[in-house]
N, C-alpha and C. Protein backbone atom coordinates (compact mmCIF):
# COMPACT_ATOMS: atom_id res chain seq x y z
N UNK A 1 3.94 -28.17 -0.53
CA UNK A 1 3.73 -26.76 -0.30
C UNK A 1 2.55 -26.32 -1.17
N UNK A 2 1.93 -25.28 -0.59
CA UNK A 2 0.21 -24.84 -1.37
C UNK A 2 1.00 -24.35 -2.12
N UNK A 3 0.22 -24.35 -3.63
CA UNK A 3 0.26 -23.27 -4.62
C UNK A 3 0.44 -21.69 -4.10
N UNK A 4 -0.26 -21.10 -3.85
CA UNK A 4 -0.58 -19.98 -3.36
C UNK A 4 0.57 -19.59 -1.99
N UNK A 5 1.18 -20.52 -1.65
CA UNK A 5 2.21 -20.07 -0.28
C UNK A 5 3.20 -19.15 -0.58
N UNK A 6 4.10 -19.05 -1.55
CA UNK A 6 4.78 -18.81 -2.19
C UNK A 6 4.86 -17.33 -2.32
N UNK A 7 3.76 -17.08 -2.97
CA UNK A 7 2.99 -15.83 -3.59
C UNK A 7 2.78 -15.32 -2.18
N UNK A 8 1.83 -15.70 -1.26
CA UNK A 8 1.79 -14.73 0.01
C UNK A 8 2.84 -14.39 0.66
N UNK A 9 3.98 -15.24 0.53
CA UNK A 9 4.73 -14.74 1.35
C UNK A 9 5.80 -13.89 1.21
N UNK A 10 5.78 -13.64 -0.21
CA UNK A 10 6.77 -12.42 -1.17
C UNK A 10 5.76 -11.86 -0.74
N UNK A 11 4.31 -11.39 -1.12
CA UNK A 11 3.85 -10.01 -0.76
C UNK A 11 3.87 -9.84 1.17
N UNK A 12 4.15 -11.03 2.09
CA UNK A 12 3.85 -10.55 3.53
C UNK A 12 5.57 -10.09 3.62
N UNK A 13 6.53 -10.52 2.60
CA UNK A 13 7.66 -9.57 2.89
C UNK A 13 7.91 -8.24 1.98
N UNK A 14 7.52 -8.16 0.96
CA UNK A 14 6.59 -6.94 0.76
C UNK A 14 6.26 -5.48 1.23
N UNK A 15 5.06 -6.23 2.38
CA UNK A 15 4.56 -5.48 3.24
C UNK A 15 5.65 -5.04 4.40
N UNK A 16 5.77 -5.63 4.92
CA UNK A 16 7.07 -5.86 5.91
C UNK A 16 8.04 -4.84 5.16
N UNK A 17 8.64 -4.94 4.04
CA UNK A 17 9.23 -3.79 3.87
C UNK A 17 8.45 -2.46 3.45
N UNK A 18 8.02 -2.66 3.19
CA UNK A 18 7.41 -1.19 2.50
C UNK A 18 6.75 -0.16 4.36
N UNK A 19 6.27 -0.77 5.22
CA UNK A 19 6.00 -0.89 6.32
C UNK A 19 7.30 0.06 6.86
N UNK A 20 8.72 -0.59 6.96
CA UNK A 20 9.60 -0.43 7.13
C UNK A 20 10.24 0.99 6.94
N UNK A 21 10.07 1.10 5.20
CA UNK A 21 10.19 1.96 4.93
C UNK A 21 9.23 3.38 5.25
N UNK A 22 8.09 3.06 5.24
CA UNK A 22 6.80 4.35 5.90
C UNK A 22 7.37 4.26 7.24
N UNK A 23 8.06 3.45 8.14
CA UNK A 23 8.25 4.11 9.20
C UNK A 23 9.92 4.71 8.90
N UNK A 24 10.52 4.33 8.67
CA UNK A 24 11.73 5.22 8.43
C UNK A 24 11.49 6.59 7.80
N UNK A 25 10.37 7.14 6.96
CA UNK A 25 10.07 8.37 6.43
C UNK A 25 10.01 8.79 7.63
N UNK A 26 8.54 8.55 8.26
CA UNK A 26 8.09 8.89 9.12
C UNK A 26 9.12 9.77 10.18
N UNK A 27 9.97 9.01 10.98
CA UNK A 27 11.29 8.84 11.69
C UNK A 27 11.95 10.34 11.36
N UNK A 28 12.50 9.94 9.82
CA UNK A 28 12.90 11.18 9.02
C UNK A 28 12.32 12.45 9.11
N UNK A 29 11.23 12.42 8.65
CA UNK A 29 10.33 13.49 8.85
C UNK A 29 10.23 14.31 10.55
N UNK A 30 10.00 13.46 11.34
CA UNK A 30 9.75 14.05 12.62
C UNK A 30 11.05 14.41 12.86
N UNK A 31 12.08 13.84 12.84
CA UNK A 31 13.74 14.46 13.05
C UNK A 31 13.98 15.66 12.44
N UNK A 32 13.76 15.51 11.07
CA UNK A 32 13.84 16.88 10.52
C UNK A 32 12.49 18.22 11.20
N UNK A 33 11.75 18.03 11.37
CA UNK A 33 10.92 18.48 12.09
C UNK A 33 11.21 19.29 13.46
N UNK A 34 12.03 18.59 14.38
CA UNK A 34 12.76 18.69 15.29
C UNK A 34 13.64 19.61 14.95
N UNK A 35 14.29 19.32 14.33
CA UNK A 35 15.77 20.46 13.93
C UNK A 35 15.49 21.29 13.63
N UNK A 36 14.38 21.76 12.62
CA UNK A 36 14.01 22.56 12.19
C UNK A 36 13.16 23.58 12.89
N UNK A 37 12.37 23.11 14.17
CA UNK A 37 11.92 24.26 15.14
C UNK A 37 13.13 24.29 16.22
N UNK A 38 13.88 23.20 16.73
CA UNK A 38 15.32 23.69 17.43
C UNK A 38 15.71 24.85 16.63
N UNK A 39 16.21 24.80 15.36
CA UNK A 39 16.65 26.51 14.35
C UNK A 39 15.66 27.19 14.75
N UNK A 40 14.46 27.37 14.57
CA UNK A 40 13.43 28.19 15.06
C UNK A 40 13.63 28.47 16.13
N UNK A 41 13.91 28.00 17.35
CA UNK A 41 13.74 28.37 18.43
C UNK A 41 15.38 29.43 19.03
N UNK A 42 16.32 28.47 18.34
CA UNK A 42 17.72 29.38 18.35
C UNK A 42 17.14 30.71 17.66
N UNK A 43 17.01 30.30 16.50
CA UNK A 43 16.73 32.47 15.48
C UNK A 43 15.79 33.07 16.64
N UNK A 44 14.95 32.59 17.05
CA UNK A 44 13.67 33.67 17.92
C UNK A 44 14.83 34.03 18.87
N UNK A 45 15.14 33.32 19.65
CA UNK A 45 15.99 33.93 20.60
C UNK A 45 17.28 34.51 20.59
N UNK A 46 17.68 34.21 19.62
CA UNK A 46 19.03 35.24 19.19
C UNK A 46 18.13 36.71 18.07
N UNK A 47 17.59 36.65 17.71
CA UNK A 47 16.92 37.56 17.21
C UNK A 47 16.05 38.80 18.75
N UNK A 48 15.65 37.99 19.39
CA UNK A 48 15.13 38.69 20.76
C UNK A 48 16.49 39.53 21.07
N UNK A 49 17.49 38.51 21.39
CA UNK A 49 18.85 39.36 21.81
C UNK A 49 19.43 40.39 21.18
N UNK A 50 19.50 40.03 19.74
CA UNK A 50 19.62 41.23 18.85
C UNK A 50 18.51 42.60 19.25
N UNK A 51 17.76 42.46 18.55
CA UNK A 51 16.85 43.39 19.35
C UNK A 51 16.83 44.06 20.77
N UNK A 52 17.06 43.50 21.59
CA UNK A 52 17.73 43.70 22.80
C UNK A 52 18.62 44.73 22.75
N UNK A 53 20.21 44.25 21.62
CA UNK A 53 21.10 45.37 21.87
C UNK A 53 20.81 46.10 21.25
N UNK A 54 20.16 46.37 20.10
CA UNK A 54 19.64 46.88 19.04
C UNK A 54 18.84 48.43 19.88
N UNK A 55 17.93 48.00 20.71
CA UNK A 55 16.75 48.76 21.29
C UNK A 55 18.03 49.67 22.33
N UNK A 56 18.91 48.93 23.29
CA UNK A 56 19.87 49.57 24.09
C UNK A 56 20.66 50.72 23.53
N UNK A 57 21.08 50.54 22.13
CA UNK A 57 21.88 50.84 21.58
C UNK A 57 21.21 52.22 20.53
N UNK A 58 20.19 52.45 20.45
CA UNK A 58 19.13 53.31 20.32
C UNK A 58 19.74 54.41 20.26
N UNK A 59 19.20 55.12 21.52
CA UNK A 59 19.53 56.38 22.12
C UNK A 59 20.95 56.95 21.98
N UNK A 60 22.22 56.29 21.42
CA UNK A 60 23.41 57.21 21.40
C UNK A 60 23.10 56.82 20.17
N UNK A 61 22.80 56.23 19.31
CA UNK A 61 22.62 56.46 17.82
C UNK A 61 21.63 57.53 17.05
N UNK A 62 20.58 57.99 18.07
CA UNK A 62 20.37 59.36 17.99
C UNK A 62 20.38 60.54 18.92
N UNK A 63 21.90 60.25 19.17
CA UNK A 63 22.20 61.68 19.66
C UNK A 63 22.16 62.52 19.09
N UNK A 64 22.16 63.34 18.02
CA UNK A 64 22.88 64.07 17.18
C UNK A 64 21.67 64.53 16.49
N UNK A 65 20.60 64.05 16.41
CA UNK A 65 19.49 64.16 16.07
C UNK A 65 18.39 65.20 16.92
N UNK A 66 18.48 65.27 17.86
CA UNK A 66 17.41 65.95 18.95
C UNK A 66 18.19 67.15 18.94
């Protein structure tokens, strides 16, 4: 066996993990990413709805006023 075989092939598994690991962040990251405009996209639209009854609900809340 070369001198040097040894040595490359702890760092080509190494690489291989560390590799591994930048894609598992990665993975992580875009998932959380995901969830996090899915919540975004639930609040906008339950917030629209709110507003909605909010705006409906208006006019007998100033009755009493005019």
């Amino acid at each position: 066996m070369p001198f040097g075989y040894s040595k490359q092939k702890a760092l080509n598994e190494v690489e291989h993990i560390l590799n591994a690991t930048l894609w598992a962040h990665l993975l992580f990251v875009l998932h959380c990413v995901k969830k996090a405009s899915q919540g975004m996209a639930l609040f906008h639209f339950f917030s629209l709805f709110n507003t909605k009854i909010n705006v409906s609900r208006a006019p007998s809340d100033f009755r009493d006023v005019a």
